[in-house]
N, C-alpha and C. Protein backbone atom coordinates (compact mmCIF):
# COMPACT_ATOMS: atom_id res chain seq x y z
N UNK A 1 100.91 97.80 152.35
CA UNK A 1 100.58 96.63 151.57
C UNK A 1 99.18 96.73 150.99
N UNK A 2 98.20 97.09 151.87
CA UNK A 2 96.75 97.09 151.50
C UNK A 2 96.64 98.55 150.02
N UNK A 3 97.71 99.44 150.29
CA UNK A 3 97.66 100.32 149.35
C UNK A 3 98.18 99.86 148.15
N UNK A 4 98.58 98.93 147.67
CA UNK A 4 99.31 98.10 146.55
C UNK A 4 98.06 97.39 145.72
N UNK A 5 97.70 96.93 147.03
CA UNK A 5 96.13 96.18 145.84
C UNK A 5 95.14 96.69 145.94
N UNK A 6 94.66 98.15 146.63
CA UNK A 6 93.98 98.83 146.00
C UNK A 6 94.66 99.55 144.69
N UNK A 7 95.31 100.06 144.60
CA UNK A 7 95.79 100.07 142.94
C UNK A 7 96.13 99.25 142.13
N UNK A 8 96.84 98.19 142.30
CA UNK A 8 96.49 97.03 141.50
C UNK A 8 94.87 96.96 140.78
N UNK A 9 93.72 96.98 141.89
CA UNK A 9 92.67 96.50 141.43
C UNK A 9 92.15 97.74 140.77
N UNK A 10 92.49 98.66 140.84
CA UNK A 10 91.66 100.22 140.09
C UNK A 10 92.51 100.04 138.92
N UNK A 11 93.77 99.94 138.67
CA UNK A 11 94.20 99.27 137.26
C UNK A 11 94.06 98.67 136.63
N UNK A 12 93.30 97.42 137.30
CA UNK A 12 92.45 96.27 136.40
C UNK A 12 91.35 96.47 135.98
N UNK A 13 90.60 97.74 136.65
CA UNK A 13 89.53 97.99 136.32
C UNK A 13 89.81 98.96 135.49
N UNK A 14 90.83 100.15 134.78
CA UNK A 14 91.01 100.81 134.29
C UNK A 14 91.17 100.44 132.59
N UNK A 15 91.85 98.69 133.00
CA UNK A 15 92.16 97.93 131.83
C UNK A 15 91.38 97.77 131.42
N UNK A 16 90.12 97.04 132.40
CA UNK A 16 89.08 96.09 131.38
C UNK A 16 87.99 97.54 130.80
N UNK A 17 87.82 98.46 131.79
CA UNK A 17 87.21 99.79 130.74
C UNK A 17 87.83 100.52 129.31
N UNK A 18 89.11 99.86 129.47
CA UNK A 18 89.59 100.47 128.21
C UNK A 18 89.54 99.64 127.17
N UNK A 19 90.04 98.62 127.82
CA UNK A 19 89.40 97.55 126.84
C UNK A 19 88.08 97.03 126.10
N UNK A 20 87.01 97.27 126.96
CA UNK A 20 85.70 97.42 126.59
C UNK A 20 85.35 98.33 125.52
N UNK A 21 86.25 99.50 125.93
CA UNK A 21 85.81 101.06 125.31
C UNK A 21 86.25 100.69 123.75
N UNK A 22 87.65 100.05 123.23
CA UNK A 22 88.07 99.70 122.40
C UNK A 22 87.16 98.57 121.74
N UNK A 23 87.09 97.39 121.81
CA UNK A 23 86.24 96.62 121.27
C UNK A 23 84.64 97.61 120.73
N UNK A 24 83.75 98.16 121.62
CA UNK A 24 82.92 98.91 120.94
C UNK A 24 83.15 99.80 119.67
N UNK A 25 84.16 100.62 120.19
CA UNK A 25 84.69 101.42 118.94
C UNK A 25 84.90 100.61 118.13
N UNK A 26 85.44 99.76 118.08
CA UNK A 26 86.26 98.48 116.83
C UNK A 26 84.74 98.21 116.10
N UNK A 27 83.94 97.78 117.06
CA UNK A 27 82.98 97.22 116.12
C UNK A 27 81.77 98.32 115.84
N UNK A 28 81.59 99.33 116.21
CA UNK A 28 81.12 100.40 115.45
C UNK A 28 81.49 101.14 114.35
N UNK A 29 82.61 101.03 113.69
CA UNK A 29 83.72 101.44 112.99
C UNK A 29 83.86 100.54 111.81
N UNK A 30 83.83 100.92 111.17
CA UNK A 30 84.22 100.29 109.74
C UNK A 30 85.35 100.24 109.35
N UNK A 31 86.22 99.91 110.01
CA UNK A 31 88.00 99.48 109.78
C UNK A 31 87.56 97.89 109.91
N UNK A 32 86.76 97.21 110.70
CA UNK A 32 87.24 95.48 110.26
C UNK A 32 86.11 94.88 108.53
N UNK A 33 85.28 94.31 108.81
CA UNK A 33 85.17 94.10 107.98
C UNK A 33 84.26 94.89 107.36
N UNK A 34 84.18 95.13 105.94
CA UNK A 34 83.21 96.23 105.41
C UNK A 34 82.15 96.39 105.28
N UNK A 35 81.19 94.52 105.18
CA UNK A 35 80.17 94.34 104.36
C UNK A 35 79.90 94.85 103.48
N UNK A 36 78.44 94.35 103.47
CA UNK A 36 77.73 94.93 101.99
C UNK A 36 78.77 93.73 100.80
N UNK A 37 78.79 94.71 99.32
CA UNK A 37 79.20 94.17 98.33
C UNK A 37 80.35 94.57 97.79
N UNK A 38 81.19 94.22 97.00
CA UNK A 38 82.66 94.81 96.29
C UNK A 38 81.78 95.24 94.51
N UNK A 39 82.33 96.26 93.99
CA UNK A 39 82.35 96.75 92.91
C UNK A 39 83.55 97.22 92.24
N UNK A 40 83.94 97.81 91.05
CA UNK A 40 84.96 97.98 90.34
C UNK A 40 84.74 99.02 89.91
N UNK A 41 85.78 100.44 89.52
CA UNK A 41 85.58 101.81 88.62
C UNK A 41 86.75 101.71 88.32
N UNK A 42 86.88 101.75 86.89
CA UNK A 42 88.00 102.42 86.45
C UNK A 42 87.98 103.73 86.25
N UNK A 43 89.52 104.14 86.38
CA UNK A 43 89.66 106.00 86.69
C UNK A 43 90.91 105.94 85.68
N UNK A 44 90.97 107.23 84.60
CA UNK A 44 92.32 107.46 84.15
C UNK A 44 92.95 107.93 85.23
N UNK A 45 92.46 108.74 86.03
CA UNK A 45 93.36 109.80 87.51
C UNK A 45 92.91 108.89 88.58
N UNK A 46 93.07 108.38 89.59
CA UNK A 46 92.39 108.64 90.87
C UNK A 46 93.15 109.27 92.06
N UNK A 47 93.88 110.23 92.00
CA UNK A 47 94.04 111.08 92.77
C UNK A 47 93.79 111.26 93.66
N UNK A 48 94.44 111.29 94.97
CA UNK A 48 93.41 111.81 96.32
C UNK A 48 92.55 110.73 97.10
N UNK A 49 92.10 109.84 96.08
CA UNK A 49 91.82 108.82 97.20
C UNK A 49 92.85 107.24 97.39
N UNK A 50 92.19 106.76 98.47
CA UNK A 50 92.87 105.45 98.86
C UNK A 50 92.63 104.79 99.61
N UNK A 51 93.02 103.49 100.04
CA UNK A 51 92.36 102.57 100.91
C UNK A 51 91.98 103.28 102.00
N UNK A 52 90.25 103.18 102.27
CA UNK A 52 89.72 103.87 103.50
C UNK A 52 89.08 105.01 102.99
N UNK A 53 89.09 105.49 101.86
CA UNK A 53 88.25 106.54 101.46
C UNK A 53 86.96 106.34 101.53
N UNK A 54 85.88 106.98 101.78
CA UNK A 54 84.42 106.99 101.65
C UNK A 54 84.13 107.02 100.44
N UNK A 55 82.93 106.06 100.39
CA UNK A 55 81.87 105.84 99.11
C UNK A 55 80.73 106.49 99.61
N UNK A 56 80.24 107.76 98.72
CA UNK A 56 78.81 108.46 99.17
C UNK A 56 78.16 107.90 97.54
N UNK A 57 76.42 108.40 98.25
CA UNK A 57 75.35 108.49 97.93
C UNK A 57 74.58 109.40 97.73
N UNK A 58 74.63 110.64 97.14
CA UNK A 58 74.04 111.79 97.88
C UNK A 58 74.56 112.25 99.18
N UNK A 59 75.70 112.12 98.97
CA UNK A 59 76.58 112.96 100.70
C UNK A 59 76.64 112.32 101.85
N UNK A 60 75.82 110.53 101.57
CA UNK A 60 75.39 110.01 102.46
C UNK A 60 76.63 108.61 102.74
N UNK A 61 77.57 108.73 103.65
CA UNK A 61 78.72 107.32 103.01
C UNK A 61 78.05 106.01 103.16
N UNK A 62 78.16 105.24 102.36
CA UNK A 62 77.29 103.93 101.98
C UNK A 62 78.47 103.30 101.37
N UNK A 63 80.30 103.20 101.55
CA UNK A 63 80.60 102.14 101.65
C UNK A 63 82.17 102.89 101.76
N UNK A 64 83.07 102.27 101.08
CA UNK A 64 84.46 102.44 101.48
C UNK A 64 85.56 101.85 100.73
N UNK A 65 86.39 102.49 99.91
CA UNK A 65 87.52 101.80 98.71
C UNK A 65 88.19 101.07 99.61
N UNK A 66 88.69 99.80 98.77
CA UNK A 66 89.12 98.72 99.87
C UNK A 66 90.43 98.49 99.22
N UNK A 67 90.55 98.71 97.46
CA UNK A 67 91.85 98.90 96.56
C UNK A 67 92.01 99.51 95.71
N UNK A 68 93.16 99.89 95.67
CA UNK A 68 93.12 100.67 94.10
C UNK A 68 94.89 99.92 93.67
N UNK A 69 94.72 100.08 92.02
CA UNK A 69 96.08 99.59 91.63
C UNK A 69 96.03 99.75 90.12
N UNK A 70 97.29 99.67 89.23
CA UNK A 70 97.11 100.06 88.27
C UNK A 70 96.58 98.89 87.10
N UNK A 71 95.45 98.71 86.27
CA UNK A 71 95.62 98.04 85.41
C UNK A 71 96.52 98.11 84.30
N UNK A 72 97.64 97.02 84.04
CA UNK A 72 98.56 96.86 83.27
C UNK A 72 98.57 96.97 81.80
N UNK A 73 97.15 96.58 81.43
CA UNK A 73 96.57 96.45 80.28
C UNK A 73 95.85 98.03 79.96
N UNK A 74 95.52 98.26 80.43
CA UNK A 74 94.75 99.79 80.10
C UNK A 74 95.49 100.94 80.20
N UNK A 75 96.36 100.72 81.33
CA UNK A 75 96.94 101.71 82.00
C UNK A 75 96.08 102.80 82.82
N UNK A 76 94.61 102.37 83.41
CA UNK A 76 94.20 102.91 84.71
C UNK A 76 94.02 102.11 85.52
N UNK A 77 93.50 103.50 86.53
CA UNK A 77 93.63 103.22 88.12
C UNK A 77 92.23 102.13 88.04
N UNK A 78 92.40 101.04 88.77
CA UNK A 78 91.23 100.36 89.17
C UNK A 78 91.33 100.63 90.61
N UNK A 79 89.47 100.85 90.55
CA UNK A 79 89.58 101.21 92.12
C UNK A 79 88.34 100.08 92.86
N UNK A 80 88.53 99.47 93.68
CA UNK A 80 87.66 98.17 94.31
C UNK A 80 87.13 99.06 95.95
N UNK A 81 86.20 99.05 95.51
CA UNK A 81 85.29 99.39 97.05
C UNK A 81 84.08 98.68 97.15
N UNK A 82 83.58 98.87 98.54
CA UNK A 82 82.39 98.38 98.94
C UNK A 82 81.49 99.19 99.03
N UNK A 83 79.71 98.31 98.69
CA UNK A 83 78.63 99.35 99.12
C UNK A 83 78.20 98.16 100.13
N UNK A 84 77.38 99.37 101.15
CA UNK A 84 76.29 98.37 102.22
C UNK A 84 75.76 97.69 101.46
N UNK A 85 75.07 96.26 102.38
CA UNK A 85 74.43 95.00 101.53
C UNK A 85 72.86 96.06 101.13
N UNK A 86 72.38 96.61 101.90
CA UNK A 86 71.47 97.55 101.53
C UNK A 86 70.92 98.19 100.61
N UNK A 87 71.82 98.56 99.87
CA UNK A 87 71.76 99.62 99.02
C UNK A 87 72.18 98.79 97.33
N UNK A 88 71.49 99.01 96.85
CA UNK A 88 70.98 98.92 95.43
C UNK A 88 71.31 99.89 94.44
N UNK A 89 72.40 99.57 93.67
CA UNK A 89 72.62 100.44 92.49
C UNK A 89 72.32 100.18 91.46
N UNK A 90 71.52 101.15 90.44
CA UNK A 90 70.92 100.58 88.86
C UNK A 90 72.39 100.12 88.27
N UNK A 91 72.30 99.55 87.03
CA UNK A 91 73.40 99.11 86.26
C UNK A 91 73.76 100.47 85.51
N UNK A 92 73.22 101.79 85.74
CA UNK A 92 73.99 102.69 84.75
C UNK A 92 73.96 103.98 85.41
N UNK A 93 74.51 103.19 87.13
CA UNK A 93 75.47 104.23 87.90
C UNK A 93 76.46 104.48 87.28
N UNK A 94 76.92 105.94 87.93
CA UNK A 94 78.13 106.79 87.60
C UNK A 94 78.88 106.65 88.66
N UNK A 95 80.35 106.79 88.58
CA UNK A 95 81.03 107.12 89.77
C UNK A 95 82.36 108.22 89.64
N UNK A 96 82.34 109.13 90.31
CA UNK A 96 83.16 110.64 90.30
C UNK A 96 84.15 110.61 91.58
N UNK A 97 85.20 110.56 91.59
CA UNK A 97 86.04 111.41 92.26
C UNK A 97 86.10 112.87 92.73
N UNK A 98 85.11 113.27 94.07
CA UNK A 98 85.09 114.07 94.36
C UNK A 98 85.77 114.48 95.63
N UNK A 99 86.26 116.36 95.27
CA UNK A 99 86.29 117.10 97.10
C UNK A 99 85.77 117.22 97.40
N UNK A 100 85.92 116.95 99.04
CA UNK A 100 85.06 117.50 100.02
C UNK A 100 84.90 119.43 99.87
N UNK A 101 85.48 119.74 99.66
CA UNK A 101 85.35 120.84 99.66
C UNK A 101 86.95 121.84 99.19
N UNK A 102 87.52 123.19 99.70
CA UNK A 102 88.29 123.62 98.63
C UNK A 102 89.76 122.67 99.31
N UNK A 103 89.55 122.43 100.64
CA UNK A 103 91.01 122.58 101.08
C UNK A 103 90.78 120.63 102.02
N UNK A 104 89.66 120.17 101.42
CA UNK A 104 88.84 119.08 102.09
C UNK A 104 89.73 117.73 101.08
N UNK A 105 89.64 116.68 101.56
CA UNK A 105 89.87 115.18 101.31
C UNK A 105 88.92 115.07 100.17
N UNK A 106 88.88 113.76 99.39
CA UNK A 106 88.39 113.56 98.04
C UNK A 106 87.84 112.52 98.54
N UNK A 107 86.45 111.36 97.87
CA UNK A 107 85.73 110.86 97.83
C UNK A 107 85.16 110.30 96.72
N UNK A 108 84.50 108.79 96.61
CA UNK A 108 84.10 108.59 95.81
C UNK A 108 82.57 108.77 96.17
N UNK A 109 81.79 109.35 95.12
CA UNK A 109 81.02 109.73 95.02
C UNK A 109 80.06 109.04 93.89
N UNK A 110 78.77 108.32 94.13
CA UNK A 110 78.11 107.43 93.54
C UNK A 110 76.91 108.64 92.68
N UNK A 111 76.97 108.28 91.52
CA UNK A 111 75.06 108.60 91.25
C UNK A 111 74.31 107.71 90.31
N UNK A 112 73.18 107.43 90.97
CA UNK A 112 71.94 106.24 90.86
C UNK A 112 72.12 106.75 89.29
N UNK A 113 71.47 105.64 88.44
CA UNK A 113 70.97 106.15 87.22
C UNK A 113 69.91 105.59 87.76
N UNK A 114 68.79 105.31 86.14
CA UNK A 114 67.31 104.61 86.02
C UNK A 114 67.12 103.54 85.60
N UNK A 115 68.63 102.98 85.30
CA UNK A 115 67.79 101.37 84.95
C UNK A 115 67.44 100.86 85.40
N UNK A 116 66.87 99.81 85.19
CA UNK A 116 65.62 98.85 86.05
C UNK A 116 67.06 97.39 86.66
N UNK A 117 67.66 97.47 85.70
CA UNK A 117 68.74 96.51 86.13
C UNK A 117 69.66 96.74 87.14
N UNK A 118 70.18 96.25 88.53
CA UNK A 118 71.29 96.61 89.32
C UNK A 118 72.31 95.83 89.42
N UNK A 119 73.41 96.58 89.69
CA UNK A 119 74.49 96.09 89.73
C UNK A 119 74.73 94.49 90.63
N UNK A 120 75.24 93.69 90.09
CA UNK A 120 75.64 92.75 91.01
C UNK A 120 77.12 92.90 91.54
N UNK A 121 76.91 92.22 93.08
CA UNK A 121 78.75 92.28 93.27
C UNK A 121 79.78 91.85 92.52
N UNK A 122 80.96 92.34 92.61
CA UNK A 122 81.77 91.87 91.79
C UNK A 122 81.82 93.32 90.35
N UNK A 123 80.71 93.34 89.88
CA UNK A 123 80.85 94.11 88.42
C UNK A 123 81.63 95.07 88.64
N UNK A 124 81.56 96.21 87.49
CA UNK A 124 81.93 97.28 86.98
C UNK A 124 81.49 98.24 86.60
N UNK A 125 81.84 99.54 87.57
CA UNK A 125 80.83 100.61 87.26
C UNK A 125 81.37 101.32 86.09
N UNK A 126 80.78 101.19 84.66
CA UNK A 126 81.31 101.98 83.63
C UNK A 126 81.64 103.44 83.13
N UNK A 127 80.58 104.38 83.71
CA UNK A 127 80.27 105.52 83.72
C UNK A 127 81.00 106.18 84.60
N UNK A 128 82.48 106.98 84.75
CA UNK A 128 83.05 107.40 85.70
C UNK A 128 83.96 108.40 84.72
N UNK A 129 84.27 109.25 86.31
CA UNK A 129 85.22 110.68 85.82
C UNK A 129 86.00 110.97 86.94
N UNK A 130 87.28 110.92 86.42
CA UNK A 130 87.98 110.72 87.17
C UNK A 130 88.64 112.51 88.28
N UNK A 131 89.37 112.48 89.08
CA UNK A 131 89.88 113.65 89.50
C UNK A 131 90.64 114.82 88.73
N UNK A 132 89.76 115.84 89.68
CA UNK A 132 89.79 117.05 88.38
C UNK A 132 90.95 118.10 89.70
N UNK A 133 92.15 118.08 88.98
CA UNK A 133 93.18 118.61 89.64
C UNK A 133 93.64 120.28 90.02
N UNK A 134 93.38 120.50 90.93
CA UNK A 134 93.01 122.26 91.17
C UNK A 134 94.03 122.67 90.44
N UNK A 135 95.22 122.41 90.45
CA UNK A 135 96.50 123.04 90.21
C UNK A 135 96.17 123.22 88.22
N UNK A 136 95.68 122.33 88.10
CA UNK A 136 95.74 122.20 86.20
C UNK A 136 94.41 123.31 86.10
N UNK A 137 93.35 123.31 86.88
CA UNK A 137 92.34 124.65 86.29
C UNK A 137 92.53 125.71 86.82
N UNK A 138 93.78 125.73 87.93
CA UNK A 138 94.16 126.90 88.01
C UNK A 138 95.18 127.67 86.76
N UNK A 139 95.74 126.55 86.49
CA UNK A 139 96.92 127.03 84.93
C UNK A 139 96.33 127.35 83.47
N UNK A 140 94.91 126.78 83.65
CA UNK A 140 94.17 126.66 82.41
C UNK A 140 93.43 128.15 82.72
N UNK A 141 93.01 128.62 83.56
CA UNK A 141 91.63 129.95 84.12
C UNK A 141 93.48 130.81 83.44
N UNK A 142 94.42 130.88 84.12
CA UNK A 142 95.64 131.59 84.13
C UNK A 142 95.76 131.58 82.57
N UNK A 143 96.09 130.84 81.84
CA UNK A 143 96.64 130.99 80.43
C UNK A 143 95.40 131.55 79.69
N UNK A 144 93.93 131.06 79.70
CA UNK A 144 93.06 131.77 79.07
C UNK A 144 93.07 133.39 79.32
N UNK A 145 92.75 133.64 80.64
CA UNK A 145 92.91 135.16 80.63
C UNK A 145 94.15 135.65 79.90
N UNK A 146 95.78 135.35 79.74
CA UNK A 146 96.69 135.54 78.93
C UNK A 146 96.10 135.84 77.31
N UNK A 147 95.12 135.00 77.14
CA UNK A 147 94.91 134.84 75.95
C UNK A 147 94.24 136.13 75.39
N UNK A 148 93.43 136.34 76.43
CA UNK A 148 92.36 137.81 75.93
C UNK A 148 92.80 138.96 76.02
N UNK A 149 93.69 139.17 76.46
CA UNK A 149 94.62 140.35 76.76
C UNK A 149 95.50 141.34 75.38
């Protein structure tokens, strides 16, 4: 009998450590809420990314796409992410769809301009380029060499 509620009680204690362990993670983690601010890019492509993708800064992640969907009217991708409340973008940031690397995940990728003006939440980052698709500059490098031949 006495061996029943010593495991009972090392289970409860197993619970509330896991449970603990979880809540920290939860709130170290940027899955609940995002802060910071929401912004807007339109993309003809956006390829590769999606809810949960990283927003960098210089390589540095400073926020996180929260939507993407098609505008009906334009026919591109609008893509809605967040930056930290922190961080300050001029009004004639760029924003790129980039890889991590050859065989790596894609990213949005921020760069500062110089205006003196910054973005408020909500706006629209105008200056953007959208995903550049390995498979199409692999067919394009392929048909040029065809060409010189």
């Amino acid at each position: 009998m006495s061996r029943n509620i010593v495991e009972t009680v090392l289970g409860a204690i197993v619970i509330v450590v896991a449970g603990g362990f979880l809540t920290w993670a939860y709130s170290r983690s940027s899955i609940g809420d995002p802060g910071g601010y929401e912004l807007v890019a339109m993309f003809d492509k956006a390829d590769g990314i999606g809810v949960g993708s990283e927003v960098k800064v210089s390589g540095i992640k400073v926020g996180q796409v929260l939507s993407q969907k098609l505008n009906t009217q334009t026919y591109r991708a609008e893509v809605v992410f967040s930056v930290d409340g922190d961080i300050e973008l001029p009004l004639d940031t760029s924003a790129a769809i980039v890889s991590s690397g050859l065989l790596g995940g894609k990213y949005l990728a921020l760069v500062p301009g110089a205006e003196d003006t910054m973005l408020k939440p909500g706006e629209e980052i105008t200056l953007t380029q959208s995903s550049v698709n390995l498979e199409d500059l692999i067919g394009q490098f392929i048909f040029s060499q065809q060409g010189e031949s």
